[in-house]
PDB file of N, CA and C in Angstrom:
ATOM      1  N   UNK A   1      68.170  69.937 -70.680  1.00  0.00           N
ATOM      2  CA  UNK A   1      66.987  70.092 -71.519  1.00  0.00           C
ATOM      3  C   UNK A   1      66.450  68.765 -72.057  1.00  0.00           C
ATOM      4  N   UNK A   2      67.572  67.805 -72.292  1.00  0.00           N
ATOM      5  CA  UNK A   2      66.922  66.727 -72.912  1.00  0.00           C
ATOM      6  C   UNK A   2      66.140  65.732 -71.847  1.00  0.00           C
ATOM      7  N   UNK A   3      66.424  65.958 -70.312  1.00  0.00           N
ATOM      8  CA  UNK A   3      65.700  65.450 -69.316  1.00  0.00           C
ATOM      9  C   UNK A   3      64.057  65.597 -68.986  1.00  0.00           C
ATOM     10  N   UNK A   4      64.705  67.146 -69.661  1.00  0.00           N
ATOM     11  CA  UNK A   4      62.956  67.817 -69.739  1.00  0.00           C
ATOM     12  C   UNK A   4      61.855  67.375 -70.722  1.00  0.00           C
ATOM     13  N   UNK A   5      62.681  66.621 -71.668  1.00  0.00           N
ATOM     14  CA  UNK A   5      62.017  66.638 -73.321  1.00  0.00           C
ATOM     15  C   UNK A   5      61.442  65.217 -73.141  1.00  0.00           C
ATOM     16  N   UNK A   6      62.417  64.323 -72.177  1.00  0.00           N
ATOM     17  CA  UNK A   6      61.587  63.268 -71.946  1.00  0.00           C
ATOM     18  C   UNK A   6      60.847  63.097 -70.635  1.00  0.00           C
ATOM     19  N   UNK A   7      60.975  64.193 -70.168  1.00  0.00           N
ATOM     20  CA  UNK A   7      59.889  64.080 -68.858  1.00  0.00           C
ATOM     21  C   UNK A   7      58.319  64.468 -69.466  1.00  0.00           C
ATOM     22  N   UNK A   8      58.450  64.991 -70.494  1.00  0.00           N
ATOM     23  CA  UNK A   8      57.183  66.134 -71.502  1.00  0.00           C
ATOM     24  C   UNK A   8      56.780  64.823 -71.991  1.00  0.00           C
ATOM     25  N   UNK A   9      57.634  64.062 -73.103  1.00  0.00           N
ATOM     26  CA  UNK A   9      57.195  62.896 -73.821  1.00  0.00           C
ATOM     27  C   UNK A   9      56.411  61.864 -72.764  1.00  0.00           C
ATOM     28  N   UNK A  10      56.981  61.585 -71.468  1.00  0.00           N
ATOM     29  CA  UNK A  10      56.250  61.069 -70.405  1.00  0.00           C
ATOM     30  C   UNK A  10      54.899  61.689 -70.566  1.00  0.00           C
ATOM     31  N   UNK A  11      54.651  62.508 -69.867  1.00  0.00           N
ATOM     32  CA  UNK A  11      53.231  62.717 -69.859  1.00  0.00           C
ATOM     33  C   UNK A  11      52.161  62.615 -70.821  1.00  0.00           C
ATOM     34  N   UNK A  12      52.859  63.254 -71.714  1.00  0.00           N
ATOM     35  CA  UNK A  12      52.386  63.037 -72.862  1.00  0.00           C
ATOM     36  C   UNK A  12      51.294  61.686 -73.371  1.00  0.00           C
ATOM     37  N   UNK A  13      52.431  60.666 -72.996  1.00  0.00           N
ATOM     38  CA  UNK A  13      51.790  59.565 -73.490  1.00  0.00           C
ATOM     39  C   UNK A  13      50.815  59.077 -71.919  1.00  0.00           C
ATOM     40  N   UNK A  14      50.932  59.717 -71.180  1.00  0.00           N
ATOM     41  CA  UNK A  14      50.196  59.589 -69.651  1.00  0.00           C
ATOM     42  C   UNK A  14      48.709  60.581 -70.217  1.00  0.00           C
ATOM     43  N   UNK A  15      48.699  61.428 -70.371  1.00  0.00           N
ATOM     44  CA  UNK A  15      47.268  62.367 -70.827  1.00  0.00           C
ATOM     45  C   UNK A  15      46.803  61.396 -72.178  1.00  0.00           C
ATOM     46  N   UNK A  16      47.449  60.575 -73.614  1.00  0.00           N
ATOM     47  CA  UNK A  16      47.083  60.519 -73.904  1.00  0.00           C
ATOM     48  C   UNK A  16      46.418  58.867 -73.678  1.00  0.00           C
ATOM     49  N   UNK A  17      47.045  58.163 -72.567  1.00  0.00           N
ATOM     50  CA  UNK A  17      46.294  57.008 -72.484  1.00  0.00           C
ATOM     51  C   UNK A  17      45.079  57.502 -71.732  1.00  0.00           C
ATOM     52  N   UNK A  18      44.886  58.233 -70.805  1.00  0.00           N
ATOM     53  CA  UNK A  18      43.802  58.721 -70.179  1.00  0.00           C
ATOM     54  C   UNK A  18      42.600  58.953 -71.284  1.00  0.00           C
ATOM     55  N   UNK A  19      42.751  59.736 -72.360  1.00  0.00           N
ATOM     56  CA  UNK A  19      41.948  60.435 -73.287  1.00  0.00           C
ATOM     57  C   UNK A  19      41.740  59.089 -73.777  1.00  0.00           C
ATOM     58  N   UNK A  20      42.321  57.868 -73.836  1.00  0.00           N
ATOM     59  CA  UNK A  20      42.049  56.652 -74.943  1.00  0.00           C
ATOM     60  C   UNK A  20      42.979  56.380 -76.080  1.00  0.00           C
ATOM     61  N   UNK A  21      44.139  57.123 -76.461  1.00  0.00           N
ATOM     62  CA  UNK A  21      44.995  57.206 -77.300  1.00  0.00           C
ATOM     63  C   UNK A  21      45.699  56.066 -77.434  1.00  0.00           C
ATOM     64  N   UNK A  22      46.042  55.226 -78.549  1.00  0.00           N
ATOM     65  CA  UNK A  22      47.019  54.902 -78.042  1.00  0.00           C
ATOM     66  C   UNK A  22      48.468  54.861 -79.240  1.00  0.00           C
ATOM     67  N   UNK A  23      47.561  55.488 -80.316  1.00  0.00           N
ATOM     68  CA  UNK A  23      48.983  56.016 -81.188  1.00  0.00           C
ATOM     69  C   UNK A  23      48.980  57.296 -81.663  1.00  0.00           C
ATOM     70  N   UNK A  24      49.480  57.595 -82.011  1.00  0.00           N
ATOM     71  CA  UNK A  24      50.027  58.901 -82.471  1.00  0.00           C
ATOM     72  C   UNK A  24      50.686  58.768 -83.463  1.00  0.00           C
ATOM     73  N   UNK A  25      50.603  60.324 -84.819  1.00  0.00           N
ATOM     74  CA  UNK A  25      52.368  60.650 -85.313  1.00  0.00           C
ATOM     75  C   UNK A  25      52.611  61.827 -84.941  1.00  0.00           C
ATOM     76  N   UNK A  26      54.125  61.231 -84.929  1.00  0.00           N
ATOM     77  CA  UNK A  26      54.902  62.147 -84.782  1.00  0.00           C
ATOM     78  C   UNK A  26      55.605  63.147 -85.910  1.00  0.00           C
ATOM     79  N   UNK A  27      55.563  64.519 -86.172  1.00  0.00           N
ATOM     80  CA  UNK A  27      55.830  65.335 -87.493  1.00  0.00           C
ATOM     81  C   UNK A  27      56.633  66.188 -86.689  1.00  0.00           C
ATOM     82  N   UNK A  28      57.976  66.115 -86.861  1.00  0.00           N
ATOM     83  CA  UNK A  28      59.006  67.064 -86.115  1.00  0.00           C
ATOM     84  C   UNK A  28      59.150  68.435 -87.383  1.00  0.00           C
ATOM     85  N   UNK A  29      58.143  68.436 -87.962  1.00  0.00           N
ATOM     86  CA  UNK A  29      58.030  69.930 -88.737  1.00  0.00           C
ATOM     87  C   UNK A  29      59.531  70.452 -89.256  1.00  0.00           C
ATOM     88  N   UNK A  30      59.941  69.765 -89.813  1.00  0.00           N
ATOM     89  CA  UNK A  30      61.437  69.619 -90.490  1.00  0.00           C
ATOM     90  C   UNK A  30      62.890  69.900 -89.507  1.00  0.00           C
ATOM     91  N   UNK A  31      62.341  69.620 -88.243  1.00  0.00           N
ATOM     92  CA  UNK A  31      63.892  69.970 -87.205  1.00  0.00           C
ATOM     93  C   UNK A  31      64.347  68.088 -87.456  1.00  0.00           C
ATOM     94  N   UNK A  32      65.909  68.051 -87.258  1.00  0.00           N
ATOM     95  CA  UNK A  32      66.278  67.030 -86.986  1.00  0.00           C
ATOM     96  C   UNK A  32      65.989  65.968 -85.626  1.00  0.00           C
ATOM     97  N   UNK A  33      65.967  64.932 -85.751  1.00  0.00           N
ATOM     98  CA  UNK A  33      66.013  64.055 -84.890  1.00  0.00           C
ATOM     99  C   UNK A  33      66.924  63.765 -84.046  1.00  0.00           C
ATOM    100  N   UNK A  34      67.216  64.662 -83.240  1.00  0.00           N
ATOM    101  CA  UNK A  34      68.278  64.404 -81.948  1.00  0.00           C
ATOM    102  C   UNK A  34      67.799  65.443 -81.530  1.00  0.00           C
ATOM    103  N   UNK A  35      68.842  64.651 -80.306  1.00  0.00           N
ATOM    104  CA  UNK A  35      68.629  66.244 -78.886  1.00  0.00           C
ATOM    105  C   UNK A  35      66.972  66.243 -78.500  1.00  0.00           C
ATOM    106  N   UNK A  36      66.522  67.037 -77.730  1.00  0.00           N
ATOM    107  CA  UNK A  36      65.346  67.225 -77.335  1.00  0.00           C
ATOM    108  C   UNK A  36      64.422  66.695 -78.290  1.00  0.00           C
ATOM    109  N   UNK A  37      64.011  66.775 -79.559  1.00  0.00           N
ATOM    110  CA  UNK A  37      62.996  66.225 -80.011  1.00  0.00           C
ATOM    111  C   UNK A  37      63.046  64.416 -79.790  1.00  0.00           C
ATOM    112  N   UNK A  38      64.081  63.971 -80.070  1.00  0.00           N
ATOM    113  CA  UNK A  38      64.429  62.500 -79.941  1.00  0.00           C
ATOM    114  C   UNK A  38      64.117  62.309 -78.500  1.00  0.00           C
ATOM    115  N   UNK A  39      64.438  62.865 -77.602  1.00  0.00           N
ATOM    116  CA  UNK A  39      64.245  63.029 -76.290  1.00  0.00           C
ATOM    117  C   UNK A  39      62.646  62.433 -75.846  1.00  0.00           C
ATOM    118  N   UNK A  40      61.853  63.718 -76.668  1.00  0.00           N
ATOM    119  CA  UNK A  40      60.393  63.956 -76.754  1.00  0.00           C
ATOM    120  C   UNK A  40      60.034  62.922 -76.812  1.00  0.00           C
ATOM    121  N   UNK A  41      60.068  61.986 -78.204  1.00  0.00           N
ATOM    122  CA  UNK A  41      59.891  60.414 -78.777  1.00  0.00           C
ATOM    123  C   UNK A  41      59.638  59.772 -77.942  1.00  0.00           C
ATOM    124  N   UNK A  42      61.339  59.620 -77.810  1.00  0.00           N
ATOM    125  CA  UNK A  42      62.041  58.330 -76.602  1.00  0.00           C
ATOM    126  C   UNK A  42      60.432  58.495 -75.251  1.00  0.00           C
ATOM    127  N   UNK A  43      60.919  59.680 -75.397  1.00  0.00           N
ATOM    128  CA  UNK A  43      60.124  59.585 -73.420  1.00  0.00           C
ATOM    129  C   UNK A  43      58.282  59.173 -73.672  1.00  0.00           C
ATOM    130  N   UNK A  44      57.893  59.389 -75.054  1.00  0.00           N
ATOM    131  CA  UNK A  44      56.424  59.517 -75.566  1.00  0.00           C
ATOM    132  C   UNK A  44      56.393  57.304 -75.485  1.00  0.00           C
ATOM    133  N   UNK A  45      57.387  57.165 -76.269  1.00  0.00           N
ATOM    134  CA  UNK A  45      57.370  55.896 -76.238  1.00  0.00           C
ATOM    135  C   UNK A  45      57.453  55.151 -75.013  1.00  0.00           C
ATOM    136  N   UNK A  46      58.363  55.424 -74.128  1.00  0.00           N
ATOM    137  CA  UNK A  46      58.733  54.536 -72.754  1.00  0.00           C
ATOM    138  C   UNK A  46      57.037  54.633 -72.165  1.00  0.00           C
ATOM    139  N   UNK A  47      56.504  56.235 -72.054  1.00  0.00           N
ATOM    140  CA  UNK A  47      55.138  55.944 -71.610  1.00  0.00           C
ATOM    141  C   UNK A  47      53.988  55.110 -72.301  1.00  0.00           C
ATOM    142  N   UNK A  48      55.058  54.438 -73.329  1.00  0.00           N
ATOM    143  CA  UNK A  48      53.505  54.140 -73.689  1.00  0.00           C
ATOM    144  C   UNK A  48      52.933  54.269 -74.762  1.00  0.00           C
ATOM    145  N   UNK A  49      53.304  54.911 -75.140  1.00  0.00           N
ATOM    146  CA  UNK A  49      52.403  56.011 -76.718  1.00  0.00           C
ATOM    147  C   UNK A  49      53.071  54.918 -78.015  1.00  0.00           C
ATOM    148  N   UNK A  50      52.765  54.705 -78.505  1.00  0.00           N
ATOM    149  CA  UNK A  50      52.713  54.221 -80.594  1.00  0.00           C
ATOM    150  C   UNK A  50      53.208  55.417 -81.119  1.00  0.00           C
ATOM    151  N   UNK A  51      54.277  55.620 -81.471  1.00  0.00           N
ATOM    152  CA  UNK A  51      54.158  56.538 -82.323  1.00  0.00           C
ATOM    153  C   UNK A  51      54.777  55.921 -83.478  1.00  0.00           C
TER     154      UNK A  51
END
């Protein structure tokens, strides 16, 4: 799952350089920071994204 979370965060920051983006926040809506959401991040960041 956490492969998935940063394959998601990939694109992510792939749709949002397209749109012109180039930061973001991030509000994990009170879940902790590990596992898949950290995942999410990590992979939002490697593409690219400011968060």
């Amino acid at each position: 799952p956490t492969e998935e979370s940063r394959a998601v965060g990939e694109l992510l920051a792939e749709r949002a350089d397209e749109s012109g983006i180039e930061k973001a926040v991030f509000d994990r809506s009170g879940y902790k920071y590990h596992g898949r959401i950290e995942a999410l991040a990590e992979g939002a960041r490697e593409g690219g994204l400011q968060l």
